[in-house]
PDB file of N, CA and C in Angstrom:
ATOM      1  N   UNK A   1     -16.512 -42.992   8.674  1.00  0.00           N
ATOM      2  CA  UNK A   1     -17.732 -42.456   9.247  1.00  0.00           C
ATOM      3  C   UNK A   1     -17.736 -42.658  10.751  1.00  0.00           C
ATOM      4  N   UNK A   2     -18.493 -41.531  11.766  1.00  0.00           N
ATOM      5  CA  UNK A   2     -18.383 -41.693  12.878  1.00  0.00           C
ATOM      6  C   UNK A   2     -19.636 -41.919  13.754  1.00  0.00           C
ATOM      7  N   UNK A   3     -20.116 -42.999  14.557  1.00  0.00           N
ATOM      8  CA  UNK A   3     -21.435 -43.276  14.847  1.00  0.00           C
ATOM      9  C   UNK A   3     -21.963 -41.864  14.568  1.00  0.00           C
ATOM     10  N   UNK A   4     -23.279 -41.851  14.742  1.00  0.00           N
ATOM     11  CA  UNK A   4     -23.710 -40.374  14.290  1.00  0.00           C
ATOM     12  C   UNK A   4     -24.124 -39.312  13.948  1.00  0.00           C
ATOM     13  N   UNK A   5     -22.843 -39.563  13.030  1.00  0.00           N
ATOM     14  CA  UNK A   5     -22.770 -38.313  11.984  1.00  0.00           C
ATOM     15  C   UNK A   5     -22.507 -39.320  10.501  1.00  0.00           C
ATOM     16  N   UNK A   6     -23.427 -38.984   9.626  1.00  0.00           N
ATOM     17  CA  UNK A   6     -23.469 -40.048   8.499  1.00  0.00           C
ATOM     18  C   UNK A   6     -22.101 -39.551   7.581  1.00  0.00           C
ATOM     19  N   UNK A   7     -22.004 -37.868   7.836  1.00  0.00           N
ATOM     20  CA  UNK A   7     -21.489 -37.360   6.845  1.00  0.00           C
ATOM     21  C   UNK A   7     -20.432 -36.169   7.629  1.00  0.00           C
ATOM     22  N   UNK A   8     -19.297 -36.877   8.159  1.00  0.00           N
ATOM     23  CA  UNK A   8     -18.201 -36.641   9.007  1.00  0.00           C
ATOM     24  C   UNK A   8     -17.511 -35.891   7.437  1.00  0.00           C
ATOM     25  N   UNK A   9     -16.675 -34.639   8.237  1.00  0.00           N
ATOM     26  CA  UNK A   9     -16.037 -33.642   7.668  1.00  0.00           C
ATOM     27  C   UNK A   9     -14.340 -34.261   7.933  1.00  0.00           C
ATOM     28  N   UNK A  10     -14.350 -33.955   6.523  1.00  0.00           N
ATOM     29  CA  UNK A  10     -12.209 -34.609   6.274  1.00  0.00           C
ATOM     30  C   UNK A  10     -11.732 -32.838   6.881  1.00  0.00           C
ATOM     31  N   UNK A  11     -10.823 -33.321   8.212  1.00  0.00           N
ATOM     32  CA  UNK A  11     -10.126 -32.662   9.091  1.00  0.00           C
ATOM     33  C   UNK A  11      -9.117 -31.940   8.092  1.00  0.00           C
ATOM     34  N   UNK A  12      -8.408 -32.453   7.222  1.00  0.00           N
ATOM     35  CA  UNK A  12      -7.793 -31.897   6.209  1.00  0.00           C
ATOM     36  C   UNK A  12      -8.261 -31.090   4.856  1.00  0.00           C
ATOM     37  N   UNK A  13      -9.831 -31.086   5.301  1.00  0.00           N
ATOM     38  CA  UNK A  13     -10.043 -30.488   3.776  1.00  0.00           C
ATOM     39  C   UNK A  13     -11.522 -29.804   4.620  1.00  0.00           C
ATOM     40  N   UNK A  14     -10.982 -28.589   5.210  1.00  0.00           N
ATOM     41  CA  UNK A  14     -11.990 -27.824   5.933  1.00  0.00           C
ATOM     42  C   UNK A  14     -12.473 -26.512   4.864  1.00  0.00           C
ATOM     43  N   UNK A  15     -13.769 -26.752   4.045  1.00  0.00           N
ATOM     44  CA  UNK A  15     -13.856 -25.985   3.171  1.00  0.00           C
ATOM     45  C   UNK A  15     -14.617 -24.178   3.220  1.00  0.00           C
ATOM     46  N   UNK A  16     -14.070 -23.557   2.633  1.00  0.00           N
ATOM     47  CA  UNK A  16     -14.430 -22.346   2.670  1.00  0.00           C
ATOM     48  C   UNK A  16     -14.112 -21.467   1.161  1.00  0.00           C
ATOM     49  N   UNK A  17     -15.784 -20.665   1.432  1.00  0.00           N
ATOM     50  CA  UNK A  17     -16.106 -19.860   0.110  1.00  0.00           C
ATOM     51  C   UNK A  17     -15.578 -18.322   0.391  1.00  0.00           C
ATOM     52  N   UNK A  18     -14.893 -18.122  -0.628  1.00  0.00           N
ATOM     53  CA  UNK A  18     -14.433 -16.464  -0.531  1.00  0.00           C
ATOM     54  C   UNK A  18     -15.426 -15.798  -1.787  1.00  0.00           C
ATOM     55  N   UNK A  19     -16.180 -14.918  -1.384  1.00  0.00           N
ATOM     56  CA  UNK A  19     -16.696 -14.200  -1.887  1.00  0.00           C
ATOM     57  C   UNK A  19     -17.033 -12.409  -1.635  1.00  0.00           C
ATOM     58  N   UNK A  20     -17.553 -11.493  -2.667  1.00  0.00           N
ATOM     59  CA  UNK A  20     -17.587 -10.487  -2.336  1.00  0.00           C
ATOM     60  C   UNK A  20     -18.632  -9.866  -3.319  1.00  0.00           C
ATOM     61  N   UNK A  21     -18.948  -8.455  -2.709  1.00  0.00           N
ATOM     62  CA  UNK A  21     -19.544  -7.890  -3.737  1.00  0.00           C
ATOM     63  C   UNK A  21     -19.606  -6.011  -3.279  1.00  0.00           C
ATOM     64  N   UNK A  22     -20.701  -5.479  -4.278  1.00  0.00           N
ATOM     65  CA  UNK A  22     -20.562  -3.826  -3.347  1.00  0.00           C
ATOM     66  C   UNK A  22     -21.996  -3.872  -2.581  1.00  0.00           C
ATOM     67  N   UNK A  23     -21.801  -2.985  -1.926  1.00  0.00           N
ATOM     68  CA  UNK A  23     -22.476  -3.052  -0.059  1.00  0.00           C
ATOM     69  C   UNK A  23     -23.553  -1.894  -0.447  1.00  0.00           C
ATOM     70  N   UNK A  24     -24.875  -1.815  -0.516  1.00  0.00           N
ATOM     71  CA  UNK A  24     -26.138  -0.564  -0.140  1.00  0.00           C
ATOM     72  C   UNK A  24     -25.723   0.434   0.505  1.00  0.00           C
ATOM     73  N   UNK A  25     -24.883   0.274   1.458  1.00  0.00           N
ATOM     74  CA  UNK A  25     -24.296   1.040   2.896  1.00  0.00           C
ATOM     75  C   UNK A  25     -23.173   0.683   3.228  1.00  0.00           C
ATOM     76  N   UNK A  26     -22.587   1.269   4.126  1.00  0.00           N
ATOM     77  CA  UNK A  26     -21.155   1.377   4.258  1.00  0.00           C
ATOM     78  C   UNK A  26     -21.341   0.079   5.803  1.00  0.00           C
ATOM     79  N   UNK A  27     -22.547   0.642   6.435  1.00  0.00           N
ATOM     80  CA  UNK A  27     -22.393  -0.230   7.927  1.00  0.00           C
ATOM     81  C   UNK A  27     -23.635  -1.525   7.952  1.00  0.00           C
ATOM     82  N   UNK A  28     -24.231  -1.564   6.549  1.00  0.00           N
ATOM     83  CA  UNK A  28     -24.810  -3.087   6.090  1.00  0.00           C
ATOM     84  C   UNK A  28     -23.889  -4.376   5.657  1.00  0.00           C
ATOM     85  N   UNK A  29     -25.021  -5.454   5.477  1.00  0.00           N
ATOM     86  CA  UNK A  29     -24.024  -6.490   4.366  1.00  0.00           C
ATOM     87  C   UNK A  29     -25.224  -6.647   3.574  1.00  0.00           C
ATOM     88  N   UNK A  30     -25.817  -5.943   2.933  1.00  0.00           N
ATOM     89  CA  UNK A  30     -26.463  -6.114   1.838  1.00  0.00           C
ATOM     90  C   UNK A  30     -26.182  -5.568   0.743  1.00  0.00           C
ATOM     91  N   UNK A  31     -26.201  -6.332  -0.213  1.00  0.00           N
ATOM     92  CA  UNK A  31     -25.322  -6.289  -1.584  1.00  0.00           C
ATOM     93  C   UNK A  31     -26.286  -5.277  -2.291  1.00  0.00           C
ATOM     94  N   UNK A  32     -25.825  -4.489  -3.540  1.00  0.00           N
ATOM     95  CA  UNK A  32     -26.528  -3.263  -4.508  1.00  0.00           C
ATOM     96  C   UNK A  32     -27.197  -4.676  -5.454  1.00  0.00           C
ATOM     97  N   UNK A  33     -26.321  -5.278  -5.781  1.00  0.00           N
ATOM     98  CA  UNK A  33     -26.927  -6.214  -7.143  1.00  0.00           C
ATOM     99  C   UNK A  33     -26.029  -7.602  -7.091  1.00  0.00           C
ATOM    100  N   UNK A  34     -27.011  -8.518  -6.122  1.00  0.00           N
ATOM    101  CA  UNK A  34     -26.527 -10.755  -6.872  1.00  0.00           C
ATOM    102  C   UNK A  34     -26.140 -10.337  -7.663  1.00  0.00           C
ATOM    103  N   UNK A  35     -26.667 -10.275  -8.942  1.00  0.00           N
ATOM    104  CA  UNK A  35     -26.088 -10.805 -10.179  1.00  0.00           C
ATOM    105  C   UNK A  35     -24.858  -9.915 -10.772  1.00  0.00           C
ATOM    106  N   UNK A  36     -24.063  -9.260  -9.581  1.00  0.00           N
ATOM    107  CA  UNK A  36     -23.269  -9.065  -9.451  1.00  0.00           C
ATOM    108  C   UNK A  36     -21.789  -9.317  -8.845  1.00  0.00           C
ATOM    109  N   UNK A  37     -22.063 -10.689  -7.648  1.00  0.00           N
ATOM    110  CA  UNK A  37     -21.634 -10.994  -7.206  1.00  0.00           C
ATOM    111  C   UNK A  37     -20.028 -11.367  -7.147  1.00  0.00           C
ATOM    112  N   UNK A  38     -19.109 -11.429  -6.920  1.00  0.00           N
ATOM    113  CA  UNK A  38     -17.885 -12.008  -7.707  1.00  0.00           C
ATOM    114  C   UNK A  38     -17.651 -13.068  -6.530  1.00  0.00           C
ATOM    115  N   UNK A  39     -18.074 -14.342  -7.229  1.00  0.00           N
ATOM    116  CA  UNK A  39     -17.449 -15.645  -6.755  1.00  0.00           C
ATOM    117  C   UNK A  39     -16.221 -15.982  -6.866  1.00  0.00           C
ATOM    118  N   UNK A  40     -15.189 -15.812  -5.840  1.00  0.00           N
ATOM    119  CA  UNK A  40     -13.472 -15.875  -5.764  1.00  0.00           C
ATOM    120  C   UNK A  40     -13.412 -17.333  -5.769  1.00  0.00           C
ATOM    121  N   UNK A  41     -13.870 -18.442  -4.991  1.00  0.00           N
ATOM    122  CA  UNK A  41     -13.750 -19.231  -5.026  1.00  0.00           C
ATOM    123  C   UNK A  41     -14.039 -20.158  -3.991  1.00  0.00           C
ATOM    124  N   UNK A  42     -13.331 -21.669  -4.148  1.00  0.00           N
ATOM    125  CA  UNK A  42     -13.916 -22.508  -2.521  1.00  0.00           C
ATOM    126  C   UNK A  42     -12.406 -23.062  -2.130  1.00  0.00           C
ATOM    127  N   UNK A  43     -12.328 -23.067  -1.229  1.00  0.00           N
ATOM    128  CA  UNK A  43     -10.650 -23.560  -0.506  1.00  0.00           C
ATOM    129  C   UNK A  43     -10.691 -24.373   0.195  1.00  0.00           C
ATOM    130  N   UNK A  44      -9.711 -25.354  -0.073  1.00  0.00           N
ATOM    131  CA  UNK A  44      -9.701 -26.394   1.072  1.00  0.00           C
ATOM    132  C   UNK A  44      -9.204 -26.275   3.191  1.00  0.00           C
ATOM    133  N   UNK A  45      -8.748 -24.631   2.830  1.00  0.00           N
ATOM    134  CA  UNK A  45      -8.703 -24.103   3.951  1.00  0.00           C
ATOM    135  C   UNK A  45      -8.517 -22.952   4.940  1.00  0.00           C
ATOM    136  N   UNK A  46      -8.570 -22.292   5.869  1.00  0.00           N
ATOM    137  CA  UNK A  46      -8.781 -21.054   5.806  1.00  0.00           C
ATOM    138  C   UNK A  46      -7.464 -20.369   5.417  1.00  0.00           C
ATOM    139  N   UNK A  47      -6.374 -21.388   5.782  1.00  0.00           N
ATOM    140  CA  UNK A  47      -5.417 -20.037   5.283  1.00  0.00           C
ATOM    141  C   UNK A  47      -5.526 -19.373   3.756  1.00  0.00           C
ATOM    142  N   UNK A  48      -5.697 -20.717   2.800  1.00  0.00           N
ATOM    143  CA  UNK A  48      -5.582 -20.534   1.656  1.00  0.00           C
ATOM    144  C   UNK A  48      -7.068 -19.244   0.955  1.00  0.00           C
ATOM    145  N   UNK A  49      -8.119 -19.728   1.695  1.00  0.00           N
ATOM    146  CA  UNK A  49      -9.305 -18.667   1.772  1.00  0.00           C
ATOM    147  C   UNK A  49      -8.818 -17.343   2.230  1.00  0.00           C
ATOM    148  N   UNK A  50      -8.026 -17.330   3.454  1.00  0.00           N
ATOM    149  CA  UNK A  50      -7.574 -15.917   3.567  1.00  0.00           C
ATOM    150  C   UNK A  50      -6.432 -15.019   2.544  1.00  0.00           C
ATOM    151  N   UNK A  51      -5.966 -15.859   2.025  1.00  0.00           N
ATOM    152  CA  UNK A  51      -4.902 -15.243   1.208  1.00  0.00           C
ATOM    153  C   UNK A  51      -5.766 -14.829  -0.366  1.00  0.00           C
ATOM    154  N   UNK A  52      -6.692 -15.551  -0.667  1.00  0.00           N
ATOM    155  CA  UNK A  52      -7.514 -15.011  -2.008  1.00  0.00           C
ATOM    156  C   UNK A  52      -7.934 -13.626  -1.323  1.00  0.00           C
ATOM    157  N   UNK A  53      -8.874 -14.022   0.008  1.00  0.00           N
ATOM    158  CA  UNK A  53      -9.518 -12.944   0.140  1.00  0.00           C
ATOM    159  C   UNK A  53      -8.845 -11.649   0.479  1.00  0.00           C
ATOM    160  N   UNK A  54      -7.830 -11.789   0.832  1.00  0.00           N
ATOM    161  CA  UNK A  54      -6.829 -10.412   1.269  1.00  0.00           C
ATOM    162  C   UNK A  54      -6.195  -9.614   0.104  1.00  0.00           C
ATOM    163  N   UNK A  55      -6.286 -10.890  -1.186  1.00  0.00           N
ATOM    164  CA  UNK A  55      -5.925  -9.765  -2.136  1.00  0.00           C
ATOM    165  C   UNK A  55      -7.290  -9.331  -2.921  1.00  0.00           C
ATOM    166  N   UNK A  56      -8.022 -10.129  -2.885  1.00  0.00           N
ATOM    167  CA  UNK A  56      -9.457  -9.458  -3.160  1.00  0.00           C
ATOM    168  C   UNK A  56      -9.733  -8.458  -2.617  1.00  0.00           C
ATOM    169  N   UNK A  57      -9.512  -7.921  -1.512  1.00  0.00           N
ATOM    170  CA  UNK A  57      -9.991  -6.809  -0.969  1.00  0.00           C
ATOM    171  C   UNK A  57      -8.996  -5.699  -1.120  1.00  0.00           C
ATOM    172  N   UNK A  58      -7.632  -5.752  -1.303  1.00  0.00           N
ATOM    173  CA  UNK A  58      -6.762  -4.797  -1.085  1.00  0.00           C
ATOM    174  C   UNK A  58      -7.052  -4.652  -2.839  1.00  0.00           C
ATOM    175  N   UNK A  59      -7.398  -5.443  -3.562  1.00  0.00           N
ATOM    176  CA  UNK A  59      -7.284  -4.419  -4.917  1.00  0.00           C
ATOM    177  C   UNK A  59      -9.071  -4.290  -5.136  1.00  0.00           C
ATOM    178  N   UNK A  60      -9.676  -3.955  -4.247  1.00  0.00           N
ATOM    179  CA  UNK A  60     -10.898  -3.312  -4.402  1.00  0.00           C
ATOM    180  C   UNK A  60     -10.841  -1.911  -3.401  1.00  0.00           C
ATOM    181  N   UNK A  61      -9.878  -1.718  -2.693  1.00  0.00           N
ATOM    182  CA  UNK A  61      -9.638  -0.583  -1.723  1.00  0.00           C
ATOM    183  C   UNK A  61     -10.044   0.477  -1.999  1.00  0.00           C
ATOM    184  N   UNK A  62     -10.135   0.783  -3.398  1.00  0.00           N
ATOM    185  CA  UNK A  62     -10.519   2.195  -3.500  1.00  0.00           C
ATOM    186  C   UNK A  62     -11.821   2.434  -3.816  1.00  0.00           C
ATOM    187  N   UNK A  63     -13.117   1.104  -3.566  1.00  0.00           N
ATOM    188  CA  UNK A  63     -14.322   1.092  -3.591  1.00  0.00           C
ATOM    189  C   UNK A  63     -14.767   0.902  -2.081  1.00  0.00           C
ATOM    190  N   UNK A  64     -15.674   2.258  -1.544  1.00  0.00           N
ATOM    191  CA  UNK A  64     -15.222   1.524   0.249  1.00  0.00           C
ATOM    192  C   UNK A  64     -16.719   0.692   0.135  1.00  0.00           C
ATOM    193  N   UNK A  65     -17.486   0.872  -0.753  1.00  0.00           N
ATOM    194  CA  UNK A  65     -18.805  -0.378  -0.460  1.00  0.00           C
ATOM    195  C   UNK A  65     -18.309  -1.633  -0.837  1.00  0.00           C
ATOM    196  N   UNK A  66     -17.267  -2.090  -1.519  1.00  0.00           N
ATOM    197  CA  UNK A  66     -16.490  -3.068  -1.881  1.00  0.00           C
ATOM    198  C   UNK A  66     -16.484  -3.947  -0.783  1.00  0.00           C
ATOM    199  N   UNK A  67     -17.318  -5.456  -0.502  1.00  0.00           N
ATOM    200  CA  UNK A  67     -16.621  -6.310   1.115  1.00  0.00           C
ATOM    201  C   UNK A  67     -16.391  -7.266   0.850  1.00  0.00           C
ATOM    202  N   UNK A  68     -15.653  -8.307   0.514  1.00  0.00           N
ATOM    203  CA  UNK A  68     -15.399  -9.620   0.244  1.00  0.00           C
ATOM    204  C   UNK A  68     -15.689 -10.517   1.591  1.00  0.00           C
ATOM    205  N   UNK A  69     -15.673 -11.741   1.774  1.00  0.00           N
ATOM    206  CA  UNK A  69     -16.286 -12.528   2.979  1.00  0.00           C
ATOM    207  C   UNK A  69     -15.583 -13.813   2.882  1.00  0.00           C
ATOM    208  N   UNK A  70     -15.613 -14.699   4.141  1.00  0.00           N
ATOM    209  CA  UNK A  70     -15.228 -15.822   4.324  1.00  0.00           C
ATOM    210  C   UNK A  70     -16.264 -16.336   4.867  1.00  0.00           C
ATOM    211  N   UNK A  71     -16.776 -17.653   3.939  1.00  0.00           N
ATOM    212  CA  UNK A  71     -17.753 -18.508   4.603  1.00  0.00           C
ATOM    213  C   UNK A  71     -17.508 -20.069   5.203  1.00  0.00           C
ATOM    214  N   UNK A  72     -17.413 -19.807   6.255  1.00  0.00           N
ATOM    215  CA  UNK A  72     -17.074 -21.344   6.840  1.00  0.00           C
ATOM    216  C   UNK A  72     -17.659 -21.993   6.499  1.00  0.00           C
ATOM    217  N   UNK A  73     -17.684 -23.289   4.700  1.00  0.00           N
ATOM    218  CA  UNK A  73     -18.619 -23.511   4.754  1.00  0.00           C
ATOM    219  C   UNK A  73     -18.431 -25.029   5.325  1.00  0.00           C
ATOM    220  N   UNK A  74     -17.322 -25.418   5.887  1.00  0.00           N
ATOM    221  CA  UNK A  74     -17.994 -26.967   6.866  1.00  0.00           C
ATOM    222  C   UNK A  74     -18.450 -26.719   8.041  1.00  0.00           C
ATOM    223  N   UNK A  75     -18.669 -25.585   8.491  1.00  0.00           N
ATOM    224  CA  UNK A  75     -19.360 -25.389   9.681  1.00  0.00           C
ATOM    225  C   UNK A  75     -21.143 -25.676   9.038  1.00  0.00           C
ATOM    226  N   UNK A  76     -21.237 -25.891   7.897  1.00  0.00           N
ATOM    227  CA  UNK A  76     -22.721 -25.851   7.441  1.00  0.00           C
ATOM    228  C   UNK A  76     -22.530 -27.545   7.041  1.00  0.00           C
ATOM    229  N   UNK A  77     -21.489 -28.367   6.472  1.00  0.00           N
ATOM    230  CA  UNK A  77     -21.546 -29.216   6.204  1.00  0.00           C
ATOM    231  C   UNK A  77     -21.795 -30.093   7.599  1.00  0.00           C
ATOM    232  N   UNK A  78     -21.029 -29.732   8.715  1.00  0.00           N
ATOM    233  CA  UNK A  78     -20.711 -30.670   9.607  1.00  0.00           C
ATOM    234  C   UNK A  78     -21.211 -29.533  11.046  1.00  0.00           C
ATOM    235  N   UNK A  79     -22.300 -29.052  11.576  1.00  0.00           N
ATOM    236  CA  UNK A  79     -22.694 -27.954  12.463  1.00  0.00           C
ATOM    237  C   UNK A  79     -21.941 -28.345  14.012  1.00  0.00           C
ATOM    238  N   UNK A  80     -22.051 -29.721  14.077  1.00  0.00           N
ATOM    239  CA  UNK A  80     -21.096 -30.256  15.654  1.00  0.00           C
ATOM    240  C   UNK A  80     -19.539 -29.887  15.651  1.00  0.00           C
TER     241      UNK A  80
END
């Protein structure tokens, strides 16, 4: 732990959510239907987040409301 910050982020395990779904609009990010969502998963880092998400998206290609996403999510765990 680092004076602080009670709840310091492991440098090695920088986590991120790949997710996606289909889009209202082509130039929104608002989804047609949550409970549609497809949760890809959580990664311990971006490369590994980018490589789900790149094939997530190349085999949704032929849906263009189709957008999958990367969420930094220790930028929410740890905001400094």
């Amino acid at each position: 732990m680092s004076e602080g910050n009670p709840h310091p982020v492991n440098s090695s395990q920088l986590l991120h959510l790949v997710f996606g779904g289909e889009l209202e609009t082509l130039s929104g990010n608002t989804f047609r239907d949550l409970s549609k969502l497809d949760i890809v998963g959580i990664f311990p880092n971006y490369a590994s987040a980018e490589k789900a998400w790149k094939a997530k998206a190349q085999a949704t290609v032929d849906n263009a409301h189709m957008r999958y996403f990367i969420v930094h999510m220790h930028r929410f765990l740890d905001p400094t």
